[in-house]
C-alpha atoms as a PDB file:
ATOM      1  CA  UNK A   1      18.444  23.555  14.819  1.00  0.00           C
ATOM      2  CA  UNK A   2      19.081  22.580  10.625  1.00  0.00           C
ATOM      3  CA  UNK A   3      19.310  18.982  10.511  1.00  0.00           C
ATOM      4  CA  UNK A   4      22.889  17.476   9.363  1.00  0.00           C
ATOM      5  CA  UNK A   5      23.655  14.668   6.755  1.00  0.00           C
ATOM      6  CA  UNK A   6      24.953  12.676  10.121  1.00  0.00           C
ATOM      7  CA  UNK A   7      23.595   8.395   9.709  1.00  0.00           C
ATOM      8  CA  UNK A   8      23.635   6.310  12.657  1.00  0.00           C
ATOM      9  CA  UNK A   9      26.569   5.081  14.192  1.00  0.00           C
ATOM     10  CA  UNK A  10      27.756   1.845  12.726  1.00  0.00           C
ATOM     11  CA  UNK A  11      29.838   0.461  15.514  1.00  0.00           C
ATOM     12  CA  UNK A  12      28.324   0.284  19.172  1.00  0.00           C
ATOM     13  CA  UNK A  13      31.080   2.914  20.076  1.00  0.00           C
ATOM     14  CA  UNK A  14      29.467   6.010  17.888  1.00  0.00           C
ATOM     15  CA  UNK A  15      33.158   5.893  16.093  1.00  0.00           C
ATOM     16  CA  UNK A  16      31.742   4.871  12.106  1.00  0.00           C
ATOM     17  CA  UNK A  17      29.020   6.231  10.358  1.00  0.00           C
ATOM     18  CA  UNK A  18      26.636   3.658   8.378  1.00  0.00           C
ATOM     19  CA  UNK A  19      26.403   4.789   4.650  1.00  0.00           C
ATOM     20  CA  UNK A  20      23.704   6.775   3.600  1.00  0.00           C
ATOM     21  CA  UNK A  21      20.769   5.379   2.244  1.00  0.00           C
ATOM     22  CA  UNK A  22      20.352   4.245  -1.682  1.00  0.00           C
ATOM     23  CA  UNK A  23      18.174   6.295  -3.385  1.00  0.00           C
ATOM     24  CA  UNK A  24      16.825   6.708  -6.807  1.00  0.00           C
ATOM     25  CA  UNK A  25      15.099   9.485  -8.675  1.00  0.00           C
ATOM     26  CA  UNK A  26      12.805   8.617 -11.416  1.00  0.00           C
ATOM     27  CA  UNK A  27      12.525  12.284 -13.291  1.00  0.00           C
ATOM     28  CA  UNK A  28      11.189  10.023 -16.383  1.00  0.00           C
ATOM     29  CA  UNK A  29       9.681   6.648 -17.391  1.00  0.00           C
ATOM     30  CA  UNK A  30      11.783   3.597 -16.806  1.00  0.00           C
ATOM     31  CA  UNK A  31      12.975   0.599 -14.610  1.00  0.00           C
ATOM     32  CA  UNK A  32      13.747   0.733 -10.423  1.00  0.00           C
ATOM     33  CA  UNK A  33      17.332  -0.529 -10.430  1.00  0.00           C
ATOM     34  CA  UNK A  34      17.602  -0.457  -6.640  1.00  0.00           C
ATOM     35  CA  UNK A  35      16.326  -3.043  -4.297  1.00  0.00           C
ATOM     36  CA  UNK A  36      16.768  -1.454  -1.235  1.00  0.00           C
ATOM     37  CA  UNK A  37      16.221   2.186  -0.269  1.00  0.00           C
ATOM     38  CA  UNK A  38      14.044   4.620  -1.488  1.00  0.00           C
ATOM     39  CA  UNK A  39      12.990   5.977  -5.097  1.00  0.00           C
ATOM     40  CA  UNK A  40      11.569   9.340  -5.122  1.00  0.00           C
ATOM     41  CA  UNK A  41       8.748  10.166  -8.130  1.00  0.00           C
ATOM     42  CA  UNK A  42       9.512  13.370  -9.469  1.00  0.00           C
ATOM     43  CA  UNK A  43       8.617  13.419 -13.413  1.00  0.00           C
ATOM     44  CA  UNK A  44       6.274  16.565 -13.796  1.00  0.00           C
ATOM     45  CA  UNK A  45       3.477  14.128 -15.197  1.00  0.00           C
ATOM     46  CA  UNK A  46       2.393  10.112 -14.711  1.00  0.00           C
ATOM     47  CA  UNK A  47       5.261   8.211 -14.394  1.00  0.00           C
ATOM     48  CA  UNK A  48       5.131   4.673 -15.911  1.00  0.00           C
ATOM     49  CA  UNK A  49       7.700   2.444 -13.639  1.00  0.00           C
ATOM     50  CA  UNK A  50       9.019  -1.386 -14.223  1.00  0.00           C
ATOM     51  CA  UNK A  51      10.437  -3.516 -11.426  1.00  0.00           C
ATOM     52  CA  UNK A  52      12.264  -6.574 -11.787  1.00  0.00           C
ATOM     53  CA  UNK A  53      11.863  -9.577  -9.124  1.00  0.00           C
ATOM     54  CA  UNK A  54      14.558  -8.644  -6.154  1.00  0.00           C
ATOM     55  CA  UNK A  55      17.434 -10.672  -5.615  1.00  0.00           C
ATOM     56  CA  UNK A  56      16.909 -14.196  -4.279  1.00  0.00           C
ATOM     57  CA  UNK A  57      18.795 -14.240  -1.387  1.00  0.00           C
ATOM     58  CA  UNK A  58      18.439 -11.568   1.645  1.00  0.00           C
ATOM     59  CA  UNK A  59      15.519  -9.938   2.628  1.00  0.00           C
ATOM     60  CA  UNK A  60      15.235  -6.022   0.532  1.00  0.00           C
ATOM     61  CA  UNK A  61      13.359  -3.240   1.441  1.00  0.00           C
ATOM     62  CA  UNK A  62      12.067  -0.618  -1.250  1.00  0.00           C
ATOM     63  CA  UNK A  63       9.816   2.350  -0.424  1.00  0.00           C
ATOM     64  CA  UNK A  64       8.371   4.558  -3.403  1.00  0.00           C
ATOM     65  CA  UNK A  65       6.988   8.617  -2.924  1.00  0.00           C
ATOM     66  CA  UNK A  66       5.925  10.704  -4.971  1.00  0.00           C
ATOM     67  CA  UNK A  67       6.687  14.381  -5.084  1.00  0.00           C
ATOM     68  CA  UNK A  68       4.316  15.263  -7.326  1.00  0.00           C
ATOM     69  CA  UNK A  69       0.230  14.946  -7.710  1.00  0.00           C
ATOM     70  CA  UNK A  70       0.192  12.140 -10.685  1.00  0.00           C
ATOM     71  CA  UNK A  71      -1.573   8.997 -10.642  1.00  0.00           C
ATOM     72  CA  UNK A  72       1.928   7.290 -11.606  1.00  0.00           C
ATOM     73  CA  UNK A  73       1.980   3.397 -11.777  1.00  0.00           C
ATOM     74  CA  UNK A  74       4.437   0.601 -11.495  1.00  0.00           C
ATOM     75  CA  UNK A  75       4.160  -2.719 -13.150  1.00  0.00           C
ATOM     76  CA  UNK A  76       5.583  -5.933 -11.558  1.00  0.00           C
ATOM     77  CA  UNK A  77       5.175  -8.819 -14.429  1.00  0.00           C
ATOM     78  CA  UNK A  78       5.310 -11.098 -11.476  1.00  0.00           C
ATOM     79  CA  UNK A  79       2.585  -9.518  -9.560  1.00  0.00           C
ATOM     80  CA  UNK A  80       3.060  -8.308  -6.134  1.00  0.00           C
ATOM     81  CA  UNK A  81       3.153 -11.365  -3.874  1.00  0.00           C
ATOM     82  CA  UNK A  82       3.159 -13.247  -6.445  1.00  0.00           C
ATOM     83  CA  UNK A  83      -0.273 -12.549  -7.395  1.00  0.00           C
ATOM     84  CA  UNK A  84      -0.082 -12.169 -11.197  1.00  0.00           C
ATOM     85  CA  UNK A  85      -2.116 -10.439 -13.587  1.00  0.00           C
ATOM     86  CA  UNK A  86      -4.731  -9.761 -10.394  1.00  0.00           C
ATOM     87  CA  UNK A  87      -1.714  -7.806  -8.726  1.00  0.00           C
ATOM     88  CA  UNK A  88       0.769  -6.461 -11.007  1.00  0.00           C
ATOM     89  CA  UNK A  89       0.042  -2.973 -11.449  1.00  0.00           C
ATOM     90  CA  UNK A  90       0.612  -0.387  -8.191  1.00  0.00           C
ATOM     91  CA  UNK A  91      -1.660   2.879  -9.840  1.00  0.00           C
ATOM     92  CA  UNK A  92      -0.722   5.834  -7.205  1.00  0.00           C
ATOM     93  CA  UNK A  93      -4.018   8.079  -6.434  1.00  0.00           C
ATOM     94  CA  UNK A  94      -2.412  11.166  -7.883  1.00  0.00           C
ATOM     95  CA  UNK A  95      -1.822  13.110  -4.594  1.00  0.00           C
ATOM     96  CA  UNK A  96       1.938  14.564  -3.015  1.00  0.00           C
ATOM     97  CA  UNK A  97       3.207  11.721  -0.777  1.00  0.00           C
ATOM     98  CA  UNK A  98       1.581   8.784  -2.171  1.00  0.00           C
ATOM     99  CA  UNK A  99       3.387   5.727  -1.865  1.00  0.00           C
ATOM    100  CA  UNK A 100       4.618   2.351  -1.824  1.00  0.00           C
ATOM    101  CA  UNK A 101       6.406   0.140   0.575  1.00  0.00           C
ATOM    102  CA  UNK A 102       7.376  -3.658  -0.861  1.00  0.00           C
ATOM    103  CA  UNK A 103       9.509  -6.456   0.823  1.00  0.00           C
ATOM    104  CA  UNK A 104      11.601  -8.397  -1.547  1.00  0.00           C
ATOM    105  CA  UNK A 105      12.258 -11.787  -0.043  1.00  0.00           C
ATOM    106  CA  UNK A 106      12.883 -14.983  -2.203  1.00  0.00           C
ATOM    107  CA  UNK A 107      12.687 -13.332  -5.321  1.00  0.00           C
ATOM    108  CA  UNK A 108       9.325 -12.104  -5.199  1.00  0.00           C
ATOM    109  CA  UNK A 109       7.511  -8.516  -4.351  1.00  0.00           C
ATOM    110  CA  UNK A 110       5.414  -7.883  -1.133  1.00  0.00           C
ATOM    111  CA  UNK A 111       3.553  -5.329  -0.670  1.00  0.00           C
ATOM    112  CA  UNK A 112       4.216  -3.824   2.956  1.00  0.00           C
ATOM    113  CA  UNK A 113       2.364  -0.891   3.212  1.00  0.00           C
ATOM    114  CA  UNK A 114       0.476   2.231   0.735  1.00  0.00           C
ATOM    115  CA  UNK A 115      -0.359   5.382   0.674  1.00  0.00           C
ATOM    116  CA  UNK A 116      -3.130   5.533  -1.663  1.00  0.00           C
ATOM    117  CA  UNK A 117      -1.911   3.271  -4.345  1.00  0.00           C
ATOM    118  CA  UNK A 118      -4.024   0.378  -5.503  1.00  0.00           C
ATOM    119  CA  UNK A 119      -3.218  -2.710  -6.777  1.00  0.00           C
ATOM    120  CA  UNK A 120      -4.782  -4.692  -9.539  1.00  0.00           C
END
């Protein structure tokens, strides 16, 4: 059976439909403008990425795949949990479905989970 674009109910009675999920595609080099969702890699060749600290208030969720076999990175001046200059470049291994899963909380970058990507 094909799978349909259907999203969870939003209400406990089935009757809305929660929005679909934020997504961004980064088909070239540049900045992640979301801060929740999910940003799919698909630039035929490395991929240099910039993130900016989430927002300060809430709790974001961000998780970053690649389509492609490039040893893309990401740079977060901040470092990742707030680690600095020992932790603020994510290198992806250069294999299909590596990835990156960060937690934004009090305007900082945690890293939640990889896929072989590194840190340093």
């Amino acid at each position: 059976m094909a799978l349909s674009n259907n999203q969870s109910p939003k209400d406990s009675d089935g009757t809305a439909s929660a929005p679909p999920m934020p997504y961004q595609v980064m088909s070239a080099d540049g900045a992640i403008t979301i801060a929740n969702g999910v940003v799919i890699v698909t630039k035929a060749g490395v991929c240099a990425m910039t993130i900016d600290n989430p927002p300060t208030e809430g709790v974001h969720n961000l998780k970053i795949v690649s389509t492609g076999a490039h040893a893309h990175t990401l740079t977060y001046t901040a470092g990742f949990g707030a680690g600095t200059t020992s932790r603020d470049v994510a290198t992806w291994g250069g294999a299909v479905n590596d990835s990156l899963e960060i937690i934004g909380y009090s305007g900082t970058w945690h890293t939640l989970a990889t896929r072989n990507v590194t840190l340093g």
